[in-house]
C-alpha atoms as a PDB file:
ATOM      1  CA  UNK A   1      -0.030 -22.520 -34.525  1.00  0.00           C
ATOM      2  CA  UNK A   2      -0.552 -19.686 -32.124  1.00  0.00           C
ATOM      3  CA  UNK A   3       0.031 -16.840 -34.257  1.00  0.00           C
ATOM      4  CA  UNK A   4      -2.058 -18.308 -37.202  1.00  0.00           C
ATOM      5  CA  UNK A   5      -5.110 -18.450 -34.088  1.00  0.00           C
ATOM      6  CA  UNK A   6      -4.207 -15.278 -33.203  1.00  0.00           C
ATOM      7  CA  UNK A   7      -4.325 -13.828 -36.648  1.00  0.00           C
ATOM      8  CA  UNK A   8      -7.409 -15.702 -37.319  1.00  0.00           C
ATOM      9  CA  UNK A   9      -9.554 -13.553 -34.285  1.00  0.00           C
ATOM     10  CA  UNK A  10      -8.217 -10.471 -34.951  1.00  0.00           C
ATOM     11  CA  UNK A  11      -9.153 -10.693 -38.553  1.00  0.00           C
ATOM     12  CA  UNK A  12     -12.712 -11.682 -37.377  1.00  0.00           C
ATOM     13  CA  UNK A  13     -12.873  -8.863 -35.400  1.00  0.00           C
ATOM     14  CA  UNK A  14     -12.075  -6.706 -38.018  1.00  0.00           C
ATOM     15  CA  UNK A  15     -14.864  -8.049 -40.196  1.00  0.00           C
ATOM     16  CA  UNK A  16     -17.408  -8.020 -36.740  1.00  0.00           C
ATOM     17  CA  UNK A  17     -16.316  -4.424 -36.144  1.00  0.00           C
ATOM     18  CA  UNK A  18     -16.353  -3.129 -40.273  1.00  0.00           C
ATOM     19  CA  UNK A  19     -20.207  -5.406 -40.447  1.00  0.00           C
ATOM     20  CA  UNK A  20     -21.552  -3.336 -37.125  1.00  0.00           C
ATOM     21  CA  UNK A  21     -20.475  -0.269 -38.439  1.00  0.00           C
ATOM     22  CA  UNK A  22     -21.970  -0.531 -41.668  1.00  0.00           C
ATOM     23  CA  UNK A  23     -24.976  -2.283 -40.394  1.00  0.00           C
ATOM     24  CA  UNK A  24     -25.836   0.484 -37.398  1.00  0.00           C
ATOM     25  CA  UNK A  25     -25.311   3.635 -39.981  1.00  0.00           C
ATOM     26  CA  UNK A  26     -28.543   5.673 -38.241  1.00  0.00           C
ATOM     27  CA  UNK A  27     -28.574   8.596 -36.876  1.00  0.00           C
ATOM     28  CA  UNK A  28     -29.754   8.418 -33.015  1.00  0.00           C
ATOM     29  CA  UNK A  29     -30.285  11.025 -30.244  1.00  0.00           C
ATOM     30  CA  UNK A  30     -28.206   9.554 -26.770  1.00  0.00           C
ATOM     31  CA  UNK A  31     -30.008  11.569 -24.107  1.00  0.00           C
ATOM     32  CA  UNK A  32     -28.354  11.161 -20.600  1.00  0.00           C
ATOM     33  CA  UNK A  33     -28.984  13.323 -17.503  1.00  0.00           C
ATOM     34  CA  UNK A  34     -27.823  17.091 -18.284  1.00  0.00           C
ATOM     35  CA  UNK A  35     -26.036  15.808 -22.163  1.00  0.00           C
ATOM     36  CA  UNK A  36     -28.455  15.253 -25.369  1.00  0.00           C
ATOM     37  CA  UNK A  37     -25.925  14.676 -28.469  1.00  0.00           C
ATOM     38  CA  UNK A  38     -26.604  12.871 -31.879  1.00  0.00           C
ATOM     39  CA  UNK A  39     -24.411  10.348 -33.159  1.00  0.00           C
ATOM     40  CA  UNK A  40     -24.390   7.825 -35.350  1.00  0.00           C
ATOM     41  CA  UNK A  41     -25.666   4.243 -33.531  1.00  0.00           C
ATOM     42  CA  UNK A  42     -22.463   2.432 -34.157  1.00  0.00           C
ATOM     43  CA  UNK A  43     -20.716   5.504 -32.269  1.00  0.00           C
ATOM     44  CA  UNK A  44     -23.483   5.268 -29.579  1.00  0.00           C
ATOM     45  CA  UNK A  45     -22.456   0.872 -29.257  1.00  0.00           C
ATOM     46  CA  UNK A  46     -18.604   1.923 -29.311  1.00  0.00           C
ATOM     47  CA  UNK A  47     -19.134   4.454 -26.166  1.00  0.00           C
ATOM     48  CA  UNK A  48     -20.800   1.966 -24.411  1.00  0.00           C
ATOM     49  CA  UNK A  49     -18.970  -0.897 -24.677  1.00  0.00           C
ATOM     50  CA  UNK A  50     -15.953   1.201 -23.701  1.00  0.00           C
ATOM     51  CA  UNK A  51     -17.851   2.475 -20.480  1.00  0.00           C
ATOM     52  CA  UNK A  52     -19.122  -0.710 -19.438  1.00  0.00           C
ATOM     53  CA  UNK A  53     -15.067  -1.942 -20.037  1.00  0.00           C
ATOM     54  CA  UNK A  54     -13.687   0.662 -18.097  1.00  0.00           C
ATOM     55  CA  UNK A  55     -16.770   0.171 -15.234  1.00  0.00           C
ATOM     56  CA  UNK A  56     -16.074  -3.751 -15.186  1.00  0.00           C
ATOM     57  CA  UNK A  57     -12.114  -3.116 -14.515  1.00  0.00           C
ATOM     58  CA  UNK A  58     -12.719  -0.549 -11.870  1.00  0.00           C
ATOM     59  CA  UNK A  59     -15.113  -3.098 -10.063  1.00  0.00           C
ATOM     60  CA  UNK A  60     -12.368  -5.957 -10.925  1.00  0.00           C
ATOM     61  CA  UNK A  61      -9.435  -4.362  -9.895  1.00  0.00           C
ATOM     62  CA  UNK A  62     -10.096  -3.031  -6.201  1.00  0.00           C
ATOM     63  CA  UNK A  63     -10.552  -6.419  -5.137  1.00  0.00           C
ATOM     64  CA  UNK A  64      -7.597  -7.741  -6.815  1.00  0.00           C
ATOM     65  CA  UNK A  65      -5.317  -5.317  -5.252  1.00  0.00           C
ATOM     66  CA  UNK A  66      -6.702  -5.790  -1.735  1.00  0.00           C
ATOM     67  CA  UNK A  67      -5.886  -9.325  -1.722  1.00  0.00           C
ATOM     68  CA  UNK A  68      -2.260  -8.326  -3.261  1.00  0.00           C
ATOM     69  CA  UNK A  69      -1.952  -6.134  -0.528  1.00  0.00           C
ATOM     70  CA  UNK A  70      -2.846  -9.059   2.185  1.00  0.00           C
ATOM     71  CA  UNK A  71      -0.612 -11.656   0.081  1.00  0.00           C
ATOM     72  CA  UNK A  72       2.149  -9.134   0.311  1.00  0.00           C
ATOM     73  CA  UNK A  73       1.543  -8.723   4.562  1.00  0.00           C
ATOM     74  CA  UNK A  74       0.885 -12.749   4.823  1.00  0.00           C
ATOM     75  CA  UNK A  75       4.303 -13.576   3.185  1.00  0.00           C
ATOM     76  CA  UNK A  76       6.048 -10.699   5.128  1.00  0.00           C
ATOM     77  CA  UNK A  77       4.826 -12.654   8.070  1.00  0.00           C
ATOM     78  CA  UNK A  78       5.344 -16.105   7.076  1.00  0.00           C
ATOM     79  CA  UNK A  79       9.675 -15.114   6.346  1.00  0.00           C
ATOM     80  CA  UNK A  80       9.198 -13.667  10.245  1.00  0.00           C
ATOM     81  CA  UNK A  81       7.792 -17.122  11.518  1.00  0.00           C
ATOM     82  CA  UNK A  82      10.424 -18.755   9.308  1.00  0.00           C
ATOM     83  CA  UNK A  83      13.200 -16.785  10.713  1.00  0.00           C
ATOM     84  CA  UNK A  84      12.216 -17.036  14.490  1.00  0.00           C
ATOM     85  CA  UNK A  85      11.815 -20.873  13.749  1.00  0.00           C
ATOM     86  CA  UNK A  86      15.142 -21.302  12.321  1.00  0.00           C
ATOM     87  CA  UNK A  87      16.726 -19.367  15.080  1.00  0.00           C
ATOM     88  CA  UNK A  88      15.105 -21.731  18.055  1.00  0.00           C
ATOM     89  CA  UNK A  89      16.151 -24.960  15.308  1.00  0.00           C
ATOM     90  CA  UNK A  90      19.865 -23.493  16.041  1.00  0.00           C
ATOM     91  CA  UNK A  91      19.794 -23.316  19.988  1.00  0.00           C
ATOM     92  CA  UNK A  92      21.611 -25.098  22.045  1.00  0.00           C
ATOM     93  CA  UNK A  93      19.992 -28.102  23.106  1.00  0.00           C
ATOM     94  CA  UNK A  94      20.325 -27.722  27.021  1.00  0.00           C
ATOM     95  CA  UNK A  95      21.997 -30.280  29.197  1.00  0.00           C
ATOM     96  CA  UNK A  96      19.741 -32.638  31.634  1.00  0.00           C
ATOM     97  CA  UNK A  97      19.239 -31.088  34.711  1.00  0.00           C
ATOM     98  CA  UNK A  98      21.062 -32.131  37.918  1.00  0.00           C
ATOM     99  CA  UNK A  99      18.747 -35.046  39.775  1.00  0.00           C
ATOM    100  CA  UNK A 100      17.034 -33.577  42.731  1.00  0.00           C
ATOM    101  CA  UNK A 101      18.856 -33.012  46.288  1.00  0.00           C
ATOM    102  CA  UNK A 102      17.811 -35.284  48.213  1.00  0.00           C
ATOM    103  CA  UNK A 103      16.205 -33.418  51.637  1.00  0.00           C
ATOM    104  CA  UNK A 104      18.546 -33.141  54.572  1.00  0.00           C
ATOM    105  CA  UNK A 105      16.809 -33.223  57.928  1.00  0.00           C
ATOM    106  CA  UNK A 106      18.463 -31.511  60.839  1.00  0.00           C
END
């Protein structure tokens, strides 16, 4: 059932992608600052929608990894409070101490 969804979106994506192309078949002028090129408008939607992609997973990802990164130090530090917890579970359990002398007056 999967693969028949999945084969069912990428084949509407096709047809999307083929109908914008055709559709958007003008000639436009892209003018940003210090580059003026023509291209054709579909060209002009593609470029975008690939820069806005690319800006979105820059702006997604550096968050991402930073809390990888403190994930990665937190469970370092929980094995260290694990270990040091084990190792005072294992000690010894001391004996009671001797009752108190009792005082001796000369």
């Amino acid at each position: 059932m999967r693969s028949w969804l999945s084969i069912g979106t990428a084949v509407l994506l096709a047809v999307l992608i083929v109908f914008v192309v055709f559709s958007n078949d003008t000639e436009v002028t892209v003018v940003l600052p210090l580059v003026q090129w023509r291209t054709k408008l579909w060209g002009a939607m593609l470029a975008s929608t690939i820069v806005g992609a690319g800006a979105a997973l820059v702006l997604i990802t550096w968050p991402l990894l930073r809390l990888k990164l403190q994930s990665r130090r937190h469970s370092k530090r929980i094995a260290e409070l694990e270990q040091e917890l084990h190792g005072l579970r294992t000690l010894p359990i001391a004996s009671e101490p001797a009752a108190p002398s009792p005082v001796q007056k000369v």
